[in-house]
N, C-alpha and C. Protein backbone atom coordinates (compact mmCIF):
# COMPACT_ATOMS: atom_id res chain seq x y z
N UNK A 1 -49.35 1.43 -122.09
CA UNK A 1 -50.54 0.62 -121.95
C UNK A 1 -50.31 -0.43 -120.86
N UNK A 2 -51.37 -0.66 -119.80
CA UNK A 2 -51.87 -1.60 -119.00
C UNK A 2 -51.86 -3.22 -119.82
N UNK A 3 -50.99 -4.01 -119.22
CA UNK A 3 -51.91 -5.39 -120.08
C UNK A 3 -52.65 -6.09 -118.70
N UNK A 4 -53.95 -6.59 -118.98
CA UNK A 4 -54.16 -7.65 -117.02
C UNK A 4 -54.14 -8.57 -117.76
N UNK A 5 -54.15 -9.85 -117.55
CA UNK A 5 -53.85 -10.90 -117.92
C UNK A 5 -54.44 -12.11 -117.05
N UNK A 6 -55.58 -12.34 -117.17
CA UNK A 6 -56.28 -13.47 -116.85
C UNK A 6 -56.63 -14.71 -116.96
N UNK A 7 -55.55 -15.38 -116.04
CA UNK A 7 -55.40 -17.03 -116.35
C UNK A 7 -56.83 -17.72 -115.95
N UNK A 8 -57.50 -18.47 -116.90
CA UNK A 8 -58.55 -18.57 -116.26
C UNK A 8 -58.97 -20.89 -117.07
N UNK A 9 -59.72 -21.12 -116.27
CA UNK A 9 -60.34 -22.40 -116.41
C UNK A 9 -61.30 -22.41 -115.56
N UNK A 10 -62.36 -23.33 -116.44
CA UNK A 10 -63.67 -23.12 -115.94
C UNK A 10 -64.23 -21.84 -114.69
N UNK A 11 -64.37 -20.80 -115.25
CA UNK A 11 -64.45 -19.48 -114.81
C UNK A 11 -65.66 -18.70 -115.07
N UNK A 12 -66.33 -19.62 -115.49
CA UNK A 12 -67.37 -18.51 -115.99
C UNK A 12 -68.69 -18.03 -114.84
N UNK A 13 -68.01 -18.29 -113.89
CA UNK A 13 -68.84 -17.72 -112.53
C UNK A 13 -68.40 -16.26 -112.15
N UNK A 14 -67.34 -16.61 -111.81
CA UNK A 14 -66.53 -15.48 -111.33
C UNK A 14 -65.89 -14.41 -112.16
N UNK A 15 -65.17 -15.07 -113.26
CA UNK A 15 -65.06 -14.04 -114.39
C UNK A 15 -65.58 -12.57 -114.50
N UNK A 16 -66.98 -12.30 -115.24
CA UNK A 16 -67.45 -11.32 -115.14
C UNK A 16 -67.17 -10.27 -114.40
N UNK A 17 -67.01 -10.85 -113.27
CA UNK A 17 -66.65 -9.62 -111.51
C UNK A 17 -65.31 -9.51 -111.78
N UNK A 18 -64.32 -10.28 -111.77
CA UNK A 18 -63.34 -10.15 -112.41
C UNK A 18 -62.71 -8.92 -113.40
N UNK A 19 -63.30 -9.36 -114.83
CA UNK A 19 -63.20 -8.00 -115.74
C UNK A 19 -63.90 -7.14 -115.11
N UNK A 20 -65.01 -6.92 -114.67
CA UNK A 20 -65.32 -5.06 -114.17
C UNK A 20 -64.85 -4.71 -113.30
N UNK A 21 -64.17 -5.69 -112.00
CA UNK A 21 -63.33 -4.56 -111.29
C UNK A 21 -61.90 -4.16 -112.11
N UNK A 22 -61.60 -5.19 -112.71
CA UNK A 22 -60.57 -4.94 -113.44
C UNK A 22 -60.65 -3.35 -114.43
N UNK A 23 -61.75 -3.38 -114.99
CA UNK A 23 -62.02 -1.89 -115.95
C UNK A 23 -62.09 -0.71 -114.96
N UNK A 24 -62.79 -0.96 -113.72
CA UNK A 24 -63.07 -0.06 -112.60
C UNK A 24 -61.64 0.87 -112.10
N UNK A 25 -60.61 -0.28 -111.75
CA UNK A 25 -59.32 -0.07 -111.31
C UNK A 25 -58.54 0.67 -112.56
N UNK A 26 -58.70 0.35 -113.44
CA UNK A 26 -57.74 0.75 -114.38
C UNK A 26 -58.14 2.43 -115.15
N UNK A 27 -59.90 2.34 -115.29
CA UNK A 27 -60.32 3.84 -115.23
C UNK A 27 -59.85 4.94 -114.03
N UNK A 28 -60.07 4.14 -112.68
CA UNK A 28 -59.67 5.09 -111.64
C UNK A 28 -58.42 5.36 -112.21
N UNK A 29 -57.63 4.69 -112.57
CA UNK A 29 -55.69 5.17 -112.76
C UNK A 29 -55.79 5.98 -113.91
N UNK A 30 -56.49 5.92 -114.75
CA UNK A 30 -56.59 6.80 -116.07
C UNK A 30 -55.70 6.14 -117.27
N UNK A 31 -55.70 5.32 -117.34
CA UNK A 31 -54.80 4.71 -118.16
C UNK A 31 -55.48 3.96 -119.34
N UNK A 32 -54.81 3.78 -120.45
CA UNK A 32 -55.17 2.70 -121.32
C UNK A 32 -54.61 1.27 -121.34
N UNK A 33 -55.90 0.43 -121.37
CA UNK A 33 -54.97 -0.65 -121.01
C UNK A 33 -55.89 -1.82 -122.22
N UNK A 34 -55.41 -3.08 -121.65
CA UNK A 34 -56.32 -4.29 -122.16
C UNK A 34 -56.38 -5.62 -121.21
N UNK A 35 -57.29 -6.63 -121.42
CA UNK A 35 -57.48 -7.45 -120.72
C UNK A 35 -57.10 -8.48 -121.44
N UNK A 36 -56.50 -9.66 -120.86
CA UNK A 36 -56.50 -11.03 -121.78
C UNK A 36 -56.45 -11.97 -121.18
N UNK A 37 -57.52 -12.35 -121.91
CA UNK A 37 -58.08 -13.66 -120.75
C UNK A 37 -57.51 -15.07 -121.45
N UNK A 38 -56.03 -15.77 -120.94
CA UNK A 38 -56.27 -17.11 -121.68
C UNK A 38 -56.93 -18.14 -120.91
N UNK A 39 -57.59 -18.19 -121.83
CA UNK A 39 -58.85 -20.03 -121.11
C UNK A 39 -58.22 -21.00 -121.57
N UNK A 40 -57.41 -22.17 -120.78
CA UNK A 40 -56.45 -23.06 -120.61
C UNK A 40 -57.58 -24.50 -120.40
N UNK A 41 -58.24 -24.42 -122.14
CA UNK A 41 -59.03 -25.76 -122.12
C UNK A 41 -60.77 -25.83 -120.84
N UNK A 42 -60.87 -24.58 -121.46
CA UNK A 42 -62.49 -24.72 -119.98
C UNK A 42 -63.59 -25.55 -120.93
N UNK A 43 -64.24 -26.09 -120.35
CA UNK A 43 -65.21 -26.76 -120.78
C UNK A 43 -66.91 -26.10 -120.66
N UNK A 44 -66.26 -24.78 -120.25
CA UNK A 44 -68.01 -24.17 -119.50
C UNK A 44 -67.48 -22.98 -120.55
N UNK A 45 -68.53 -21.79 -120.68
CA UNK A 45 -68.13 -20.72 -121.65
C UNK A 45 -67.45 -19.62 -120.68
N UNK A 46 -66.28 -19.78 -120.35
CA UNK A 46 -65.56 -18.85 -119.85
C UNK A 46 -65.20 -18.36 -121.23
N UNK A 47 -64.61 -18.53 -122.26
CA UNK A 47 -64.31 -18.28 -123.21
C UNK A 47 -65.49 -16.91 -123.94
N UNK A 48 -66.24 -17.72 -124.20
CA UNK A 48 -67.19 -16.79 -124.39
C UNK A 48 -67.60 -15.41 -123.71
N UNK A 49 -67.72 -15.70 -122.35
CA UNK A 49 -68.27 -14.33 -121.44
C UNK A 49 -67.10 -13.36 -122.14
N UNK A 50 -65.93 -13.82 -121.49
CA UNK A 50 -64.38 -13.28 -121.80
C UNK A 50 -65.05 -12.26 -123.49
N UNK A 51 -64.98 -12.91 -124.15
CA UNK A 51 -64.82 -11.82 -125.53
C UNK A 51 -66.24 -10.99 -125.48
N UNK A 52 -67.80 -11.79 -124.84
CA UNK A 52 -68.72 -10.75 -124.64
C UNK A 52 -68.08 -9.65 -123.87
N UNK A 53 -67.50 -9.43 -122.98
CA UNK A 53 -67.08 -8.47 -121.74
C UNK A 53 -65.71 -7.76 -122.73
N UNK A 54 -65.48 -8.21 -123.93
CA UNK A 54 -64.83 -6.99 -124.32
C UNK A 54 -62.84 -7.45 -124.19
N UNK A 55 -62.90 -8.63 -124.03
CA UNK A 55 -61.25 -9.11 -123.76
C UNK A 55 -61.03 -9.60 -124.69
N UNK A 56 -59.23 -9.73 -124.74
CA UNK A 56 -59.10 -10.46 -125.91
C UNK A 56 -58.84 -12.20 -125.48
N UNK A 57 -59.37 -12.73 -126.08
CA UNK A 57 -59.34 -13.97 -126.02
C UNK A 57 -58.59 -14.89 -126.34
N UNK A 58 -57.51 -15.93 -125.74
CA UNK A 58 -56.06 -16.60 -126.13
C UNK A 58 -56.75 -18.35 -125.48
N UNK A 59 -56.60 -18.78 -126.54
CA UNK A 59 -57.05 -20.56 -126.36
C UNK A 59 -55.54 -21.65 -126.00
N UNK A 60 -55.34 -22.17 -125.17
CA UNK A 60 -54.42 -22.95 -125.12
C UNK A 60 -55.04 -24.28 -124.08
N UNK A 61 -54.30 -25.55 -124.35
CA UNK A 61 -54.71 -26.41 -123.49
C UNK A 61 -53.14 -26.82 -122.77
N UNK A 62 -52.58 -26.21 -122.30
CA UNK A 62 -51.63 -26.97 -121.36
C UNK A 62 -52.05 -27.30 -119.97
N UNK A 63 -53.06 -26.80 -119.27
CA UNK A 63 -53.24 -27.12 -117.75
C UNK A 63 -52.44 -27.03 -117.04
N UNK A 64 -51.60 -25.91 -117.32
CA UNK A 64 -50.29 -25.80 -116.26
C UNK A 64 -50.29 -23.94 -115.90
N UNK A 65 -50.43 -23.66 -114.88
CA UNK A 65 -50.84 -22.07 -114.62
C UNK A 65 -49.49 -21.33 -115.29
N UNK A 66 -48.47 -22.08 -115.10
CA UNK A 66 -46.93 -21.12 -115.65
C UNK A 66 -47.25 -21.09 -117.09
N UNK A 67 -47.25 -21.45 -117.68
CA UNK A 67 -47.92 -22.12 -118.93
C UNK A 67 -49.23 -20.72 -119.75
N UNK A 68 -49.70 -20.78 -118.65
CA UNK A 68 -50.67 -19.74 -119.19
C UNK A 68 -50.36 -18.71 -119.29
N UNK A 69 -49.85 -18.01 -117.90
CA UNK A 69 -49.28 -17.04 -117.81
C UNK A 69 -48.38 -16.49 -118.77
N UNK A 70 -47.19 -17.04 -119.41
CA UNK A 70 -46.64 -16.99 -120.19
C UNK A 70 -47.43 -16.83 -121.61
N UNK A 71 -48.20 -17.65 -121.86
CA UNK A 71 -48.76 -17.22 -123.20
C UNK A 71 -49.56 -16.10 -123.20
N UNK A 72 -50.09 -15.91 -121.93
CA UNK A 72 -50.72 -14.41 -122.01
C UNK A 72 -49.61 -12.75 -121.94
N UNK A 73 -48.55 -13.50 -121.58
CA UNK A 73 -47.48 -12.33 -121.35
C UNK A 73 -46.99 -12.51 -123.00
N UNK A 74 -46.94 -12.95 -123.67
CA UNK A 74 -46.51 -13.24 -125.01
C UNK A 74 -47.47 -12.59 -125.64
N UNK A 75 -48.74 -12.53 -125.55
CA UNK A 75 -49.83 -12.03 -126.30
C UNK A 75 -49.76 -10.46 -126.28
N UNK A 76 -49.63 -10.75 -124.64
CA UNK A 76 -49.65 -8.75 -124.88
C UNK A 76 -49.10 -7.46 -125.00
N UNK A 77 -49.70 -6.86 -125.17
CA UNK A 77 -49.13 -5.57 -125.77
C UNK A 77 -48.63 -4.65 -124.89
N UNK A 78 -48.85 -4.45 -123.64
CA UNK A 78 -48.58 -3.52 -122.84
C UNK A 78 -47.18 -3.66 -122.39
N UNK A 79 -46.61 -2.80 -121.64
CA UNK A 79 -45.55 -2.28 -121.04
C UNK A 79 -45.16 -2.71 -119.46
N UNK A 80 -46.60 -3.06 -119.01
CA UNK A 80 -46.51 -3.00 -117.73
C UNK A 80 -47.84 -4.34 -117.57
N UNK A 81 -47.34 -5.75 -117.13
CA UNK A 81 -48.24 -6.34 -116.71
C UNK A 81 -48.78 -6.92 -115.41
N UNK A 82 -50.41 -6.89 -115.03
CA UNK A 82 -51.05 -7.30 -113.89
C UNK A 82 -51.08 -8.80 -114.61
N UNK A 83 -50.34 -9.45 -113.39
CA UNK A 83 -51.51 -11.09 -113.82
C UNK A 83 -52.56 -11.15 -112.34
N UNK A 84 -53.67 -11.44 -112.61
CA UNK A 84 -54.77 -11.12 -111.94
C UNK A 84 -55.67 -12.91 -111.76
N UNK A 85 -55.99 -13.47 -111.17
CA UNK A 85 -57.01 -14.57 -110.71
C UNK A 85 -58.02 -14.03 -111.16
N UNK A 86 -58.75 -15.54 -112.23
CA UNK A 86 -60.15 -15.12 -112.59
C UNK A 86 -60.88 -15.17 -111.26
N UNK A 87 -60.76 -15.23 -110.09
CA UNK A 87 -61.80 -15.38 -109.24
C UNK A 87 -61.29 -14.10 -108.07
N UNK A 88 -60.75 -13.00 -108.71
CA UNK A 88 -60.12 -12.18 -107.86
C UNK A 88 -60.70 -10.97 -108.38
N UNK A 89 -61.73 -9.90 -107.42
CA UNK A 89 -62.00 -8.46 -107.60
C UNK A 89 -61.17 -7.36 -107.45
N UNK A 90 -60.48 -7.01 -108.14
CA UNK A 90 -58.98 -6.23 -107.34
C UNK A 90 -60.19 -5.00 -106.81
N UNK A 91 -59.01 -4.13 -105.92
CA UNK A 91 -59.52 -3.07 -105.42
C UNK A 91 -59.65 -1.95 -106.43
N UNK A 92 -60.94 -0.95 -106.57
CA UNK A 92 -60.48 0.51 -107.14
C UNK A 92 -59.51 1.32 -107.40
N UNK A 93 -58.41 1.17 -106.12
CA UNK A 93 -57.17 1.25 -105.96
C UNK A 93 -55.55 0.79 -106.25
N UNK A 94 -55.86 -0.12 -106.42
CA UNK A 94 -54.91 -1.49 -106.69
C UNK A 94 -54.32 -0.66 -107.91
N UNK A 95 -54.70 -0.74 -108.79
CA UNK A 95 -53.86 -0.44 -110.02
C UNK A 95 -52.94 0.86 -109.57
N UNK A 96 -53.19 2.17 -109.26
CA UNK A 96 -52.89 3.04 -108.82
C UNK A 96 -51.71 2.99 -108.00
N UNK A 97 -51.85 1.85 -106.57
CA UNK A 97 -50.74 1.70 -105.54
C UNK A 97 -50.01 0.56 -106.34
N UNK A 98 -50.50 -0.32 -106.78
CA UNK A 98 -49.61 -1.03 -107.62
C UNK A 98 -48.14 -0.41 -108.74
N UNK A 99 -48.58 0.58 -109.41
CA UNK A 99 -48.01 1.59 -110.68
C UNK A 99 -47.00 2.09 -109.52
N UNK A 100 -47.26 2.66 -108.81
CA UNK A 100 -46.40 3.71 -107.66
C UNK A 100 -45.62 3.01 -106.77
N UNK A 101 -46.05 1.77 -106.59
CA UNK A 101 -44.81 0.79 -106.15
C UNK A 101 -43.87 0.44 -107.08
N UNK A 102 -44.43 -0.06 -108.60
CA UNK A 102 -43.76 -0.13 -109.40
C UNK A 102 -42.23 0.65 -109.85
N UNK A 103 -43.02 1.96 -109.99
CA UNK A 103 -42.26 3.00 -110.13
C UNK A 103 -41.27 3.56 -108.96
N UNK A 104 -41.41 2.84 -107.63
CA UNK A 104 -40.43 3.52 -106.74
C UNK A 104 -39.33 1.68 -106.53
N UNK A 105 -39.54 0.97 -107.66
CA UNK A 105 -38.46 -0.10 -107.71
C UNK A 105 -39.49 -1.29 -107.52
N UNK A 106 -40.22 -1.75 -107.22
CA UNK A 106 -40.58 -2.76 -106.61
C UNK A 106 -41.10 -3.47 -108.17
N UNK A 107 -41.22 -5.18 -108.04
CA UNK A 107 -41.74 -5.60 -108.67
C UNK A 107 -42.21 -6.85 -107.82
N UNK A 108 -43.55 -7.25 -108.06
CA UNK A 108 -43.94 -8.75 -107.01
C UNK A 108 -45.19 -8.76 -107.52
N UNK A 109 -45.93 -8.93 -106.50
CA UNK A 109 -47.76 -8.55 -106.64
C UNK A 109 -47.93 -9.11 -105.00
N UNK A 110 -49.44 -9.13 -104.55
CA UNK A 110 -50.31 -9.56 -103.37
C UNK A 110 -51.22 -8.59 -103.55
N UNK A 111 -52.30 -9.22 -102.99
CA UNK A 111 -53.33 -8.15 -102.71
C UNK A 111 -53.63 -8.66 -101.44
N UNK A 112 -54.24 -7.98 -100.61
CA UNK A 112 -55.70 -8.00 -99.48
C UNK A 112 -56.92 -8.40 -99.83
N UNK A 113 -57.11 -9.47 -99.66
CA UNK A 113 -58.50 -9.91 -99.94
C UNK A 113 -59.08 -9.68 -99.04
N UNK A 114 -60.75 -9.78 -99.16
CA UNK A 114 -61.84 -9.60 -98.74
C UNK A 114 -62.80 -10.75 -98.97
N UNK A 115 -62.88 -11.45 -98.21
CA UNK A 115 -63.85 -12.85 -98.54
C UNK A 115 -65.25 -12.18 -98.47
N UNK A 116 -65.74 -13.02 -99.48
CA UNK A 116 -67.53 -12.56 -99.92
C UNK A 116 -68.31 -13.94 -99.74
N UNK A 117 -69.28 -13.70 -99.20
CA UNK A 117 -70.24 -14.74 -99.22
C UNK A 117 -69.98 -15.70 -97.70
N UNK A 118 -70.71 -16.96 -97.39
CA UNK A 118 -70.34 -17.51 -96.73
C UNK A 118 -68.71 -17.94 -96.49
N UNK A 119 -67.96 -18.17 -95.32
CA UNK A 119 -67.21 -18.68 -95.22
C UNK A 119 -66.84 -19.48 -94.64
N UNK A 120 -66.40 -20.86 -95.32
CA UNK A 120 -66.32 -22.18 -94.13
C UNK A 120 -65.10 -22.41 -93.02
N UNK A 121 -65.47 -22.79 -92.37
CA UNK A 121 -64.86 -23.25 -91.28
C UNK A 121 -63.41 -23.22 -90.92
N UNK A 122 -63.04 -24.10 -92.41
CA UNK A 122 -61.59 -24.19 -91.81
C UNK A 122 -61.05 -23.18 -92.69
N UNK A 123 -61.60 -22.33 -94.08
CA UNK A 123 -61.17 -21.08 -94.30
C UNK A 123 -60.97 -19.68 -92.91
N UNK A 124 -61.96 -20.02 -92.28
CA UNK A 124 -61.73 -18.97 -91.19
C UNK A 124 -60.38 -19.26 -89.94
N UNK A 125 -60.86 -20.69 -89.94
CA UNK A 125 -59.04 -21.04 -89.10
C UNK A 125 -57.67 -20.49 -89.73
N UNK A 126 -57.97 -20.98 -91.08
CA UNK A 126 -56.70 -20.28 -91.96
C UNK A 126 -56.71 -18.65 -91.83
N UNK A 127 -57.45 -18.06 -91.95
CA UNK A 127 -57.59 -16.26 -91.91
C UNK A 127 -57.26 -16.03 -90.29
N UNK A 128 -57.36 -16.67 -89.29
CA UNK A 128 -57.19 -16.46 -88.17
C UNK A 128 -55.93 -16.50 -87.69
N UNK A 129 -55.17 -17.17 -88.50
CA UNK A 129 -53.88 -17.90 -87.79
C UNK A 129 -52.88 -16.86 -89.09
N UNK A 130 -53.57 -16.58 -90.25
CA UNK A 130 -52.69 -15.37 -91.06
C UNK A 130 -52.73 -14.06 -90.51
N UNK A 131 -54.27 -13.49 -89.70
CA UNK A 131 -54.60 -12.24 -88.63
C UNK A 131 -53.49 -12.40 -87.69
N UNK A 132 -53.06 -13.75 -86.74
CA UNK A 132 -52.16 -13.39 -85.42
C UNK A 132 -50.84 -13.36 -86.19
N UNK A 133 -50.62 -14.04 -87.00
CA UNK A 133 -48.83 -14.10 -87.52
C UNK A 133 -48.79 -12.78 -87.92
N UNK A 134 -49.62 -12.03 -88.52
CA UNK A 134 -49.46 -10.26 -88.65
C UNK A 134 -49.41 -9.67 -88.12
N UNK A 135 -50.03 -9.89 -86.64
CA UNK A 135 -50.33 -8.80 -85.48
C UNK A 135 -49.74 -9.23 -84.06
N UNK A 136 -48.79 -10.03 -83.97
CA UNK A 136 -48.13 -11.01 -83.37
C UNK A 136 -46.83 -9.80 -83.39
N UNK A 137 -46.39 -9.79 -82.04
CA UNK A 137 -45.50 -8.67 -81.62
C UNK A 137 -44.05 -9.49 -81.35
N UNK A 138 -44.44 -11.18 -81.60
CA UNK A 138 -43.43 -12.67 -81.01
C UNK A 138 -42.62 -12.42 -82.30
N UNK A 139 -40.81 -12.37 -82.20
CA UNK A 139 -40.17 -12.68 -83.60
C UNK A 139 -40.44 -13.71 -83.83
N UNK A 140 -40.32 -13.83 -85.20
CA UNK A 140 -40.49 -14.81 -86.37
C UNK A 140 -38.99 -15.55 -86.63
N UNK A 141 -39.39 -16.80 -86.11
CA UNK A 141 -38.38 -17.72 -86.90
C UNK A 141 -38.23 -17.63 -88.02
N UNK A 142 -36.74 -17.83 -88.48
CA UNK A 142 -36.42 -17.48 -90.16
C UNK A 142 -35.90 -19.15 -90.49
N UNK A 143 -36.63 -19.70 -91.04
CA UNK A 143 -36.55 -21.54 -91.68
C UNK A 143 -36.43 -21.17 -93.25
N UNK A 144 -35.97 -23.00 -93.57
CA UNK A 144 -35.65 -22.71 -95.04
C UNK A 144 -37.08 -23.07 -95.66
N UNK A 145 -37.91 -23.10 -94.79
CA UNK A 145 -39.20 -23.86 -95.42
C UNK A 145 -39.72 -22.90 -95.96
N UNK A 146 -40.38 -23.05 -97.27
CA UNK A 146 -41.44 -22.14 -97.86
C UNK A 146 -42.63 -21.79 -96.78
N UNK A 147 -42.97 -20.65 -97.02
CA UNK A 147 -44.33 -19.90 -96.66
C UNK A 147 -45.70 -19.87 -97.59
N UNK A 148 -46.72 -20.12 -97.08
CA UNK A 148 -47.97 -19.95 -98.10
C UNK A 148 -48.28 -18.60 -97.83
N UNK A 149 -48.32 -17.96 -98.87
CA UNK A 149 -49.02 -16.38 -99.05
C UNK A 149 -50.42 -16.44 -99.64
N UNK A 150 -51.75 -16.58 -98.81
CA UNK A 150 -52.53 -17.32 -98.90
C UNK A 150 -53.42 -15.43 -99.07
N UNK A 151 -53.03 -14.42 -98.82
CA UNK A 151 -53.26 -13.04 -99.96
C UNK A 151 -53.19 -13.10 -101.25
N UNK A 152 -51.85 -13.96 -102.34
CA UNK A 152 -52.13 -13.50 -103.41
C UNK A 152 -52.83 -14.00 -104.38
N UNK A 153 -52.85 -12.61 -105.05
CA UNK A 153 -54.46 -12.75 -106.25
C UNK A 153 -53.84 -11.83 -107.18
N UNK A 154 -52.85 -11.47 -107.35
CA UNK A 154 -52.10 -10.63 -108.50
C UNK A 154 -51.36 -10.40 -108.09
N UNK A 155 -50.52 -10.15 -109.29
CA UNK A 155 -49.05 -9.72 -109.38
C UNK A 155 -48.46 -9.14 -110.78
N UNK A 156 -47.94 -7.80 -110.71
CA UNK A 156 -47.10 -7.19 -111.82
C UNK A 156 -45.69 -7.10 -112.27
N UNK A 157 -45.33 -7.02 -113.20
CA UNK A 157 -44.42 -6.52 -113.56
C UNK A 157 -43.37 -6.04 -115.06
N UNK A 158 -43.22 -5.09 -114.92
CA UNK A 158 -42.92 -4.47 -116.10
C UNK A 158 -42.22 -5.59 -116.80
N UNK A 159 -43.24 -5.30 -118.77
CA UNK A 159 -42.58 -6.93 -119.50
C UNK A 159 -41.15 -6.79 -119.66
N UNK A 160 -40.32 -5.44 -119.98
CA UNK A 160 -39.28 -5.29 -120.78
C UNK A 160 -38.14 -6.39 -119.44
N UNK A 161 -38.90 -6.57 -118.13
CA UNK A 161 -37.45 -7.81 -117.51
C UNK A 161 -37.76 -8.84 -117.28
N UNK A 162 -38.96 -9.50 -118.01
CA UNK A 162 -39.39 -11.24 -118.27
C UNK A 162 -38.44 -11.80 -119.08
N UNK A 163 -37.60 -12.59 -118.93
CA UNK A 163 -37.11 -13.58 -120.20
C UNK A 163 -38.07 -13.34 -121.40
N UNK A 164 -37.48 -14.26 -122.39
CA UNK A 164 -38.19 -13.79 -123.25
C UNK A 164 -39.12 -15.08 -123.40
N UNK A 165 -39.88 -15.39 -123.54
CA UNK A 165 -40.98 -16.23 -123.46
C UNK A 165 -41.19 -16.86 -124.53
């Protein structure tokens, strides 16, 4: 079994799109899975949509994303977990190339996003300057400074090598 695992606060916009690509992706793979959405203290009915749409529902108030994550990896049942952004549509695909990376060693997450709707200004400076550092033929300085990976929106990995939580 699939677990996705959806850290979510005040979400109840995006949510919805959320779980159905999430069901979308996981039918394409053929698999059985489940969704679990913990709502980390929302004040809007993310909570609610969440169990209308068929998830299981985990209440905690820490306000700390590690925090969530963890209690949703504690909750679930599956073998193999997506943690997924309530404000993230994975691809049709995703689950599929995800499993097959899995399975040839890999464990991490990122996706490729696709921005929807208007986009402001200095979001497009940021997407512009992540387009040339990709397609940029110039080596890359190697610093001790962290990098923003300003792609990810999920990430898996099989539960049986999480600490134990």
């Amino acid at each position: 079994m699939l677990s996705f695992i959806i850290p979510a606060y005040n979400e109840e916009l995006e949510l919805p799109l959320a779980i159905a690509a999430i069901r979308a992706a996981a039918a394409n793979a053929q698999r059985p899975h489940e969704i679990v959405v913990v709502d980390d203290a929302s004040t809007d009915a993310t909570a609610q949509i969440a169990a209308d749409a068929g998830a299981q529902v985990l209440r905690i108030a820490r306000r700390h994303i590690a925090a969530v994550r963890n209690a949703g990896a504690r909750a679930a049942r599956g073998k193999v977990l997506f943690f997924v952004d309530a404000d993230t549509q994975i691809h049709p695909t995703h689950v599929v190339d995800a499993l097959a990376a899995l399975n040839a060693g890999y464990s991490g997450g990122s996706a490729r996003i696709v921005p929807g709707g208007v986009i402001p200004l200095w979001a497009r400076f940021i997407l512009l300057i992540t387009w040339v550092r990709e397609h940029s033929s110039l080596p890359r300085a190697r610093t001790s400074t962290p990098s923003v990976d300003l792609m990810s929106s999920s990430s898996l990995a099989r539960k049986s090598i999480l600490p134990r939580l």
